[in-house]
PDB file of N, CA and C in Angstrom:
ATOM      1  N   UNK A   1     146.947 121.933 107.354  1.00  0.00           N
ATOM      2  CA  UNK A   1     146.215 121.595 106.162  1.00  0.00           C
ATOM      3  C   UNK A   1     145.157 120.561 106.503  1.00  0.00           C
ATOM      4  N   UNK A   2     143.881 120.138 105.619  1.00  0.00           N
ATOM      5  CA  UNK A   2     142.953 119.667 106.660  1.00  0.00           C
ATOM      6  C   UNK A   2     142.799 119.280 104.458  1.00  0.00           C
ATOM      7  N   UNK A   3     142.163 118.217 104.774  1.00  0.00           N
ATOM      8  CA  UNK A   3     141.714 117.505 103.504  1.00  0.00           C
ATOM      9  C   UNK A   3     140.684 118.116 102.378  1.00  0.00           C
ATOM     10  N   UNK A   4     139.655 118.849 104.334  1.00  0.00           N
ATOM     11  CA  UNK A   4     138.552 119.488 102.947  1.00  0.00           C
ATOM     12  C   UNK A   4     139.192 120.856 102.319  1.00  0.00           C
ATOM     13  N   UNK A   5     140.433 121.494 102.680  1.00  0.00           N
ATOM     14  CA  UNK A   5     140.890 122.453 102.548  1.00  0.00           C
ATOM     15  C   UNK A   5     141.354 122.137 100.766  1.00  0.00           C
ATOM     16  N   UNK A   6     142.303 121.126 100.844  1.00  0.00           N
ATOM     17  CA  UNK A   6     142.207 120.656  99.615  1.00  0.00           C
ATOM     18  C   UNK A   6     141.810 120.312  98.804  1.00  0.00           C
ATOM     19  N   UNK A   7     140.846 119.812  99.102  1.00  0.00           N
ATOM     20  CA  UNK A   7     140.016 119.338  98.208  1.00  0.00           C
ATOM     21  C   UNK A   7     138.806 120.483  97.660  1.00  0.00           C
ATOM     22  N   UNK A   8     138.858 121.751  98.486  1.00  0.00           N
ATOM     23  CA  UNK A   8     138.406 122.620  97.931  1.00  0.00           C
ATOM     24  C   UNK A   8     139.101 123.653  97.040  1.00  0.00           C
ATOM     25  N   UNK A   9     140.484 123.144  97.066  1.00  0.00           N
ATOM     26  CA  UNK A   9     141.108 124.510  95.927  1.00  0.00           C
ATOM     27  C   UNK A   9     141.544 123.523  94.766  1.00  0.00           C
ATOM     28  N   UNK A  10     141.223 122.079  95.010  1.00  0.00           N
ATOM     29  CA  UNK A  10     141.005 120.854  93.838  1.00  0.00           C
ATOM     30  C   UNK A  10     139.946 121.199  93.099  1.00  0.00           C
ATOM     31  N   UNK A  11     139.250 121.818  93.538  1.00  0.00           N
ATOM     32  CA  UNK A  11     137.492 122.259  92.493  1.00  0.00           C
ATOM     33  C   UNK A  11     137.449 123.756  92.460  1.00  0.00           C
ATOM     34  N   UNK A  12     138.528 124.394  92.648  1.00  0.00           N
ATOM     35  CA  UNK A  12     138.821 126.119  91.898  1.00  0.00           C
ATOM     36  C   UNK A  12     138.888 125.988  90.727  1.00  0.00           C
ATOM     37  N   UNK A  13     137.964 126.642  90.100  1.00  0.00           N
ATOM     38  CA  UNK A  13     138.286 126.648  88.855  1.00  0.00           C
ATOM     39  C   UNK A  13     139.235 128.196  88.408  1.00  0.00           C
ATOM     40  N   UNK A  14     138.755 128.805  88.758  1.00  0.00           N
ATOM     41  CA  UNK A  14     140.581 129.680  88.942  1.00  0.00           C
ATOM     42  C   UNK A  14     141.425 129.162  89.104  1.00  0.00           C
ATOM     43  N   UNK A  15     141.890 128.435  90.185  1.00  0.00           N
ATOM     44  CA  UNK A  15     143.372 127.520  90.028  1.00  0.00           C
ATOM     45  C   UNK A  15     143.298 126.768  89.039  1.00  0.00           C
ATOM     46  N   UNK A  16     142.571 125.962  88.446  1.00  0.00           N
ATOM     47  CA  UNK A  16     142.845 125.214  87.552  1.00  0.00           C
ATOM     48  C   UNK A  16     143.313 126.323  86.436  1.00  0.00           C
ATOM     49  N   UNK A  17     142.659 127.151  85.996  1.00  0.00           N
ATOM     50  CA  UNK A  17     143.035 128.333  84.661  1.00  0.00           C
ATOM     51  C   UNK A  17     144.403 128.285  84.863  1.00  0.00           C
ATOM     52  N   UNK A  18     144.782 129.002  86.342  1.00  0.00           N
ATOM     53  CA  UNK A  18     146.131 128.856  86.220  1.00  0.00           C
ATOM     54  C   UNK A  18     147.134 128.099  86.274  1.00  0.00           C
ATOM     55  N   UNK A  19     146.732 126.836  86.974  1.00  0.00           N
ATOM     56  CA  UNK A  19     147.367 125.944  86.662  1.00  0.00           C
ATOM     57  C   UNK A  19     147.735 125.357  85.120  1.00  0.00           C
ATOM     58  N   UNK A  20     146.578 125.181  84.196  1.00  0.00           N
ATOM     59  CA  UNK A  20     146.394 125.056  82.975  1.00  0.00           C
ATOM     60  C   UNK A  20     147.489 126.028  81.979  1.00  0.00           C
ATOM     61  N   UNK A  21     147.680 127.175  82.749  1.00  0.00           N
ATOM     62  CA  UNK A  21     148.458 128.073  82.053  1.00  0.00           C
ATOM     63  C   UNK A  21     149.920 127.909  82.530  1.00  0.00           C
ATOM     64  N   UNK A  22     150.394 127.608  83.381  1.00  0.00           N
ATOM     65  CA  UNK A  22     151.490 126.751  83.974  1.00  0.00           C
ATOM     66  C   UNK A  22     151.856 125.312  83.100  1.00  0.00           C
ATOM     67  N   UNK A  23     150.968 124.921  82.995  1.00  0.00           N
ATOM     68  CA  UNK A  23     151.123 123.688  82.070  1.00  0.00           C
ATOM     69  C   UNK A  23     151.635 123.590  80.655  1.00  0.00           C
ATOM     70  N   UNK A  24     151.046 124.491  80.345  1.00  0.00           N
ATOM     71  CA  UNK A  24     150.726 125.282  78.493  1.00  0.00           C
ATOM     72  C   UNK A  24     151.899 125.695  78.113  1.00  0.00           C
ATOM     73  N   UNK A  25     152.659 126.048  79.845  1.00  0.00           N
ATOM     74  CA  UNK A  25     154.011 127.230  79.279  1.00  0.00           C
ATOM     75  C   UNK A  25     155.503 125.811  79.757  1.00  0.00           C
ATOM     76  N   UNK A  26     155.129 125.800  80.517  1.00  0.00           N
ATOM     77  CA  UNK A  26     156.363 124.268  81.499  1.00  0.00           C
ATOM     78  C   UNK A  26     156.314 122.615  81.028  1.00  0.00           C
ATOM     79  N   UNK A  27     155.376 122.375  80.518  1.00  0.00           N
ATOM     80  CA  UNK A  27     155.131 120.674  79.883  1.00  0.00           C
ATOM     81  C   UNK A  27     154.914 120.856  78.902  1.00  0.00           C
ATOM     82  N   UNK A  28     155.637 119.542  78.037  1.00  0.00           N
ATOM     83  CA  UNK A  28     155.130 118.874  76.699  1.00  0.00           C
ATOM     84  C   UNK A  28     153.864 118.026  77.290  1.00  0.00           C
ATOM     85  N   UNK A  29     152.725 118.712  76.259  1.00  0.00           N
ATOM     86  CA  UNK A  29     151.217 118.558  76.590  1.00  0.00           C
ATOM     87  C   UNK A  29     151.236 117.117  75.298  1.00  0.00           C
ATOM     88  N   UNK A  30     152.213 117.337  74.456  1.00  0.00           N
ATOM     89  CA  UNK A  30     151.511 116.365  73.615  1.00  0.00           C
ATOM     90  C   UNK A  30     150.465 116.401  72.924  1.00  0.00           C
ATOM     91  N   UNK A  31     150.022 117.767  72.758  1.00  0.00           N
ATOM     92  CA  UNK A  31     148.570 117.695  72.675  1.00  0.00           C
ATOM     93  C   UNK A  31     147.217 117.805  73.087  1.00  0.00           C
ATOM     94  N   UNK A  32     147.548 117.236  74.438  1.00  0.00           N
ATOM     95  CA  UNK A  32     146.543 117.245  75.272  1.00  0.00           C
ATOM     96  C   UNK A  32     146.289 118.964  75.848  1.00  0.00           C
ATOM     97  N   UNK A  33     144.652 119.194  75.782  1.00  0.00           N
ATOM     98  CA  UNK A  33     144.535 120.701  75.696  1.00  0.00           C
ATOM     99  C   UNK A  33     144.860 120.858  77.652  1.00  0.00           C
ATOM    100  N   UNK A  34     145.242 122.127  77.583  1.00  0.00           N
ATOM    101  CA  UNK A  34     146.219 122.475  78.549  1.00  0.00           C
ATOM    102  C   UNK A  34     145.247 122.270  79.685  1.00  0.00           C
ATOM    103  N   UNK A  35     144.276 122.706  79.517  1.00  0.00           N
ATOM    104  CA  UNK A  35     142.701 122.637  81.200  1.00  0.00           C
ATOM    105  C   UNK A  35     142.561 120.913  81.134  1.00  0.00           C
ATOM    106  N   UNK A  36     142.394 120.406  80.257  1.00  0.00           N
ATOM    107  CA  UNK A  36     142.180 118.785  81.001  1.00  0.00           C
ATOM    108  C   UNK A  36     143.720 118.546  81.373  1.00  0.00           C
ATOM    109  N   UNK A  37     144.721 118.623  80.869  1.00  0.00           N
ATOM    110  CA  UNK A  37     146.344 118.462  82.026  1.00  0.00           C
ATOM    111  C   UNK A  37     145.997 119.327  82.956  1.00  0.00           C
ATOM    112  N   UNK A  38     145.659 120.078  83.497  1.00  0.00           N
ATOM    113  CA  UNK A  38     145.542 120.754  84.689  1.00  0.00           C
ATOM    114  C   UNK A  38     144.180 120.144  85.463  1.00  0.00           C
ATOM    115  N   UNK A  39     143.214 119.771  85.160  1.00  0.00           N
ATOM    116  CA  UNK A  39     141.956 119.373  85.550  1.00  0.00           C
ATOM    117  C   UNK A  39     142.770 117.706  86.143  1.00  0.00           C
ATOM    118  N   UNK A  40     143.588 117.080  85.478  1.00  0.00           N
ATOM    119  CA  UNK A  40     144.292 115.708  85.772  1.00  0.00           C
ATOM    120  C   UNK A  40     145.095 115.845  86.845  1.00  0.00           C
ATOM    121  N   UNK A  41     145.603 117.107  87.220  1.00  0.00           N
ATOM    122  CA  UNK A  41     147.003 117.312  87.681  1.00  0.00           C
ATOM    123  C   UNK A  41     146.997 118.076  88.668  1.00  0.00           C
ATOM    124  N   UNK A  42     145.391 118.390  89.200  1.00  0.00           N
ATOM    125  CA  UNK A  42     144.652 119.256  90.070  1.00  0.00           C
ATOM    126  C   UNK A  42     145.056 118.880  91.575  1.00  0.00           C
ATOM    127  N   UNK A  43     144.261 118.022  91.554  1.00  0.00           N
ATOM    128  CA  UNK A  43     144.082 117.271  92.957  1.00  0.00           C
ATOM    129  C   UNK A  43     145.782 117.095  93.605  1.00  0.00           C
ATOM    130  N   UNK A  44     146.748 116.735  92.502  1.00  0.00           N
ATOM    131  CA  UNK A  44     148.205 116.659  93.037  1.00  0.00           C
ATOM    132  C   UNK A  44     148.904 117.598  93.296  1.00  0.00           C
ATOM    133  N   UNK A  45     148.878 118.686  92.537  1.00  0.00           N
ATOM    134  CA  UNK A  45     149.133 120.101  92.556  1.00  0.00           C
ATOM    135  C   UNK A  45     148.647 120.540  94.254  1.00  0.00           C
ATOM    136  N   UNK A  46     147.400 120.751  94.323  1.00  0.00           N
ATOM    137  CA  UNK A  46     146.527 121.115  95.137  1.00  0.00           C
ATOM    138  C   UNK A  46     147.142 120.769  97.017  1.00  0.00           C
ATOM    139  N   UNK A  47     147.904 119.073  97.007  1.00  0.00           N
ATOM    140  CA  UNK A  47     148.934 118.296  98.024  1.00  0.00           C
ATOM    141  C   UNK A  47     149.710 119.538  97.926  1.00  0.00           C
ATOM    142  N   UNK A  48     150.384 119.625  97.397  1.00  0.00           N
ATOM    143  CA  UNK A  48     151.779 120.235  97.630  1.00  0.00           C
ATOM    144  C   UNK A  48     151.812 121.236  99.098  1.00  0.00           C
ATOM    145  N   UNK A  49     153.548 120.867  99.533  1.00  0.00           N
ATOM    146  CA  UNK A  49     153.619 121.655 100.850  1.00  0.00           C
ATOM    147  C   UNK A  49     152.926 123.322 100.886  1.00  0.00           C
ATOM    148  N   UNK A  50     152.366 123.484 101.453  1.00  0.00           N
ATOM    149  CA  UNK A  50     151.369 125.186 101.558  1.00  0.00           C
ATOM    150  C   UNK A  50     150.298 125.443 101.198  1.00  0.00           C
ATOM    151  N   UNK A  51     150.040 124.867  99.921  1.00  0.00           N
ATOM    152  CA  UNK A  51     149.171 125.358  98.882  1.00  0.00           C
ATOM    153  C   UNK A  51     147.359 125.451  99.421  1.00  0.00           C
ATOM    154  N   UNK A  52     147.319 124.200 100.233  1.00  0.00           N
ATOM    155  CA  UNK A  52     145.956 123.842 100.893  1.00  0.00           C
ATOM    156  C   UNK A  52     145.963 125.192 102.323  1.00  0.00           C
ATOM    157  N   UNK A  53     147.032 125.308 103.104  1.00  0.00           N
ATOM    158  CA  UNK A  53     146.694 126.045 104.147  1.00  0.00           C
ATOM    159  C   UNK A  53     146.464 127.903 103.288  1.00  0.00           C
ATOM    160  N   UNK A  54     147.323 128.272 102.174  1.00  0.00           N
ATOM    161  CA  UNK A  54     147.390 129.452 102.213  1.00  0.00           C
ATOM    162  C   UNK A  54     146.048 129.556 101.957  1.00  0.00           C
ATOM    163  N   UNK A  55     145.338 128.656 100.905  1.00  0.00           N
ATOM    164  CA  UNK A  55     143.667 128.830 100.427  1.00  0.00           C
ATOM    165  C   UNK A  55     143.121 128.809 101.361  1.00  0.00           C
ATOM    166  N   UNK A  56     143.000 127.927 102.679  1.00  0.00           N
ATOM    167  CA  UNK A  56     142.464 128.191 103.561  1.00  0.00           C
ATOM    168  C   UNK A  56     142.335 129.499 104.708  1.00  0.00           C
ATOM    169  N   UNK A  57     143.192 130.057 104.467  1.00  0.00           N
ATOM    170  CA  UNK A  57     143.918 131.094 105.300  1.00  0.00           C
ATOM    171  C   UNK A  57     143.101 132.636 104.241  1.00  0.00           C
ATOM    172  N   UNK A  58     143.457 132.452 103.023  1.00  0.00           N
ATOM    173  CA  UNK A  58     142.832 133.613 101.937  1.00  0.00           C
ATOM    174  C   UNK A  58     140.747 133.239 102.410  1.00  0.00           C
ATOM    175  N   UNK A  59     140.596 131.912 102.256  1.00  0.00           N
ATOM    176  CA  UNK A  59     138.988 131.900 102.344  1.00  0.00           C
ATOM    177  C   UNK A  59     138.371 132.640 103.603  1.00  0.00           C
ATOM    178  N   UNK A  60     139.294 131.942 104.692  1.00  0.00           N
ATOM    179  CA  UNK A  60     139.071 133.085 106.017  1.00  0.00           C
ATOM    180  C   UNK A  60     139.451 134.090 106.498  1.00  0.00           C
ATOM    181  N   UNK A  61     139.893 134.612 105.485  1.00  0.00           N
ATOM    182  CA  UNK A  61     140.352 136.247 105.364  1.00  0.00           C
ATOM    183  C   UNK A  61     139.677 137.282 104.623  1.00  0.00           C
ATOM    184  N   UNK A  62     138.308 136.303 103.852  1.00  0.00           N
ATOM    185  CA  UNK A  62     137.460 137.075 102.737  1.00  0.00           C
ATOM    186  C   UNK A  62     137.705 136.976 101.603  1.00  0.00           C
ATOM    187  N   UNK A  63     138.908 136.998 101.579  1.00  0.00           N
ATOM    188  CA  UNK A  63     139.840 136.632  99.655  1.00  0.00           C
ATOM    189  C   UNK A  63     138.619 136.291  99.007  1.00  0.00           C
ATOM    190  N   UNK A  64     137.727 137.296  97.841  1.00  0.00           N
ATOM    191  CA  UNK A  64     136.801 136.939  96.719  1.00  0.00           C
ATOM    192  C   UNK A  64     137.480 135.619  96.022  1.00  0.00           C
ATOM    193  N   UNK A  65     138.215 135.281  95.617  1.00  0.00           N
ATOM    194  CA  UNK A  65     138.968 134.782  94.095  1.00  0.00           C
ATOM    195  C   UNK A  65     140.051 134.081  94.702  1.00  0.00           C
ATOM    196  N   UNK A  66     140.095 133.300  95.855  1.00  0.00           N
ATOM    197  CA  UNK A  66     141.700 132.655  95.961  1.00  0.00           C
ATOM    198  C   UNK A  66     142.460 131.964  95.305  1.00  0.00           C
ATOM    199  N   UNK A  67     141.888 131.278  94.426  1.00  0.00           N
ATOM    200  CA  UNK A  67     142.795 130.460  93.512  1.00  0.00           C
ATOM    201  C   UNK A  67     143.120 131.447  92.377  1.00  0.00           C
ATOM    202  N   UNK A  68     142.948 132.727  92.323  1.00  0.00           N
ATOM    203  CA  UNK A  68     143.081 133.591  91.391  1.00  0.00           C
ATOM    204  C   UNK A  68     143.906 134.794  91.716  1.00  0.00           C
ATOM    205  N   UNK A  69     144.015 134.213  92.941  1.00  0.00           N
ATOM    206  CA  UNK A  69     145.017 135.906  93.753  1.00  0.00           C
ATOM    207  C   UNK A  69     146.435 134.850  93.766  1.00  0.00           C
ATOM    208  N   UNK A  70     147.330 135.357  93.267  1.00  0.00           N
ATOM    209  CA  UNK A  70     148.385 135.410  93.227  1.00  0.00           C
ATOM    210  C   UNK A  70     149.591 135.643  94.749  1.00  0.00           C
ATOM    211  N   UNK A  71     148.286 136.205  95.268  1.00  0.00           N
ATOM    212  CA  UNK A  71     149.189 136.617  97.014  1.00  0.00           C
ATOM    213  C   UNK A  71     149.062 135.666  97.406  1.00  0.00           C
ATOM    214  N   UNK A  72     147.780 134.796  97.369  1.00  0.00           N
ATOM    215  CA  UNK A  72     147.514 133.848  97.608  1.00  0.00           C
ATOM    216  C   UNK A  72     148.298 132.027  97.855  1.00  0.00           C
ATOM    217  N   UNK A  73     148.276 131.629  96.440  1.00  0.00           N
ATOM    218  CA  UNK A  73     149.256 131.079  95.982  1.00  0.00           C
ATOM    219  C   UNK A  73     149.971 131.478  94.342  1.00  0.00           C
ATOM    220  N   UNK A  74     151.391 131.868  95.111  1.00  0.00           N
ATOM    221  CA  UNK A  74     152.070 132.541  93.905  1.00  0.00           C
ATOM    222  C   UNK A  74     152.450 131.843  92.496  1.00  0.00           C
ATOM    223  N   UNK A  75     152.553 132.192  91.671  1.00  0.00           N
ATOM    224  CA  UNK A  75     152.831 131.289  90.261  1.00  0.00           C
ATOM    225  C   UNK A  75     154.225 130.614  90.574  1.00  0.00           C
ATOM    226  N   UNK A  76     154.773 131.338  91.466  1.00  0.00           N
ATOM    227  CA  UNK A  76     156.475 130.673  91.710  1.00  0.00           C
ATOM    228  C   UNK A  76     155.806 129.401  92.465  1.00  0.00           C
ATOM    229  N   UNK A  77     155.279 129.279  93.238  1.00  0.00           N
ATOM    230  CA  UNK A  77     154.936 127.972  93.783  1.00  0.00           C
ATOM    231  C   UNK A  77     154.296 126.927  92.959  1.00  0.00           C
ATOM    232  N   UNK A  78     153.492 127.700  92.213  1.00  0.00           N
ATOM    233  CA  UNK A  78     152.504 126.397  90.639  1.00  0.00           C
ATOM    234  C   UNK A  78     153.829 126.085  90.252  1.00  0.00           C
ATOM    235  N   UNK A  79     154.613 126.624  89.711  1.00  0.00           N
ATOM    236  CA  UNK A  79     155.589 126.231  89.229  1.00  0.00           C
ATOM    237  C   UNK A  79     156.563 125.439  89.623  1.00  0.00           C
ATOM    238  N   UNK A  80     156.795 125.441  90.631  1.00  0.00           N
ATOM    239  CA  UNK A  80     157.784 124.711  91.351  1.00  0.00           C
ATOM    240  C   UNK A  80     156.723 123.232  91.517  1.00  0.00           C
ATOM    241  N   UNK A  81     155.277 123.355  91.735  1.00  0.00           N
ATOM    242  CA  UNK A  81     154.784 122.334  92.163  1.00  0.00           C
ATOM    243  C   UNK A  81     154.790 121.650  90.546  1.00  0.00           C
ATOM    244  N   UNK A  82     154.355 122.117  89.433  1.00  0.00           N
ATOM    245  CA  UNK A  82     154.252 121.869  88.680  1.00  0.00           C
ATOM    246  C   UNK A  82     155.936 120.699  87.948  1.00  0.00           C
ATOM    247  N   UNK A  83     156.810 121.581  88.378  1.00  0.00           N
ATOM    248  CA  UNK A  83     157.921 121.144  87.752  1.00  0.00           C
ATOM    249  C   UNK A  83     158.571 119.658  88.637  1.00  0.00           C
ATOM    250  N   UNK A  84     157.707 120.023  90.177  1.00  0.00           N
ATOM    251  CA  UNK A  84     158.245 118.441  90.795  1.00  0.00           C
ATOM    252  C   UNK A  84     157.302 117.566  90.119  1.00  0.00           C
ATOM    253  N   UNK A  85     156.092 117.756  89.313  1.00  0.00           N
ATOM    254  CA  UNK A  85     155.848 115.991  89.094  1.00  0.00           C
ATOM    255  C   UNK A  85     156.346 115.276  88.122  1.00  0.00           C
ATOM    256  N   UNK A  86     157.640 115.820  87.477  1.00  0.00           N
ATOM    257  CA  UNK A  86     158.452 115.691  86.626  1.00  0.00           C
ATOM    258  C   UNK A  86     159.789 115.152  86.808  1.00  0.00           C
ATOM    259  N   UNK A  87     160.206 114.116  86.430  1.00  0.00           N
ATOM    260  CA  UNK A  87     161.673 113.444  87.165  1.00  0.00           C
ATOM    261  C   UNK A  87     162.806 114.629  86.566  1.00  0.00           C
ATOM    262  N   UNK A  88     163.310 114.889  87.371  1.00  0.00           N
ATOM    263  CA  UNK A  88     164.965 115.361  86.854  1.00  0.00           C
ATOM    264  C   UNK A  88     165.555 115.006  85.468  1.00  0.00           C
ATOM    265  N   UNK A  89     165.786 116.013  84.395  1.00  0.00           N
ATOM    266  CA  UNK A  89     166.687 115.492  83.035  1.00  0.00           C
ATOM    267  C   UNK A  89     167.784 114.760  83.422  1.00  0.00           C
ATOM    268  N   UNK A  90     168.127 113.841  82.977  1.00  0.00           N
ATOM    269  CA  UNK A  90     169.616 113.501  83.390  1.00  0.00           C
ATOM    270  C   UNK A  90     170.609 113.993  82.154  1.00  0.00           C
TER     271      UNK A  90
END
């Protein structure tokens, strides 16, 4: 994983959609509309173990849409990334 790797699927705006839609369905938003929690929650999401190399790996493979291909990075992984920035219910 290499920083600018991340920091380029931090400014997908496809990932963010889906991230946003991950959000919408897994967090109390409070309110807050689901693309700015995902636009907030980008850049951390984006860290998570894989997520930076597979985008990198889809960009140099041609992948049109990587933050939008699903082969790419799978919703099981948003999700899982999504659900660690969340402490454990006790």
């Amino acid at each position: 994983m290499s920083y600018t790797d991340q920091a380029n699927l931090s400014r997908d705006s496809d990932f963010a959609l889906r991230l946003a839609a991950a959000g919408a369905n897994e967090v109390d938003l409070s309110g807050t509309p689901p693309l700015d929690w995902a636009f907030a929650n980008q850049w951390t999401v984006a860290a998570a173990p894989g997520f930076a190399d597979a985008y990198a790996s889809a960009v140099a493979a041609g992948v049109e849409h990587p933050g939008q291909d699903p082969a790419v990075i799978s919703d099981a992984m948003i999700l899982s990334a999504v659900q660690g920035l969340f402490p454990p219910a006790s």
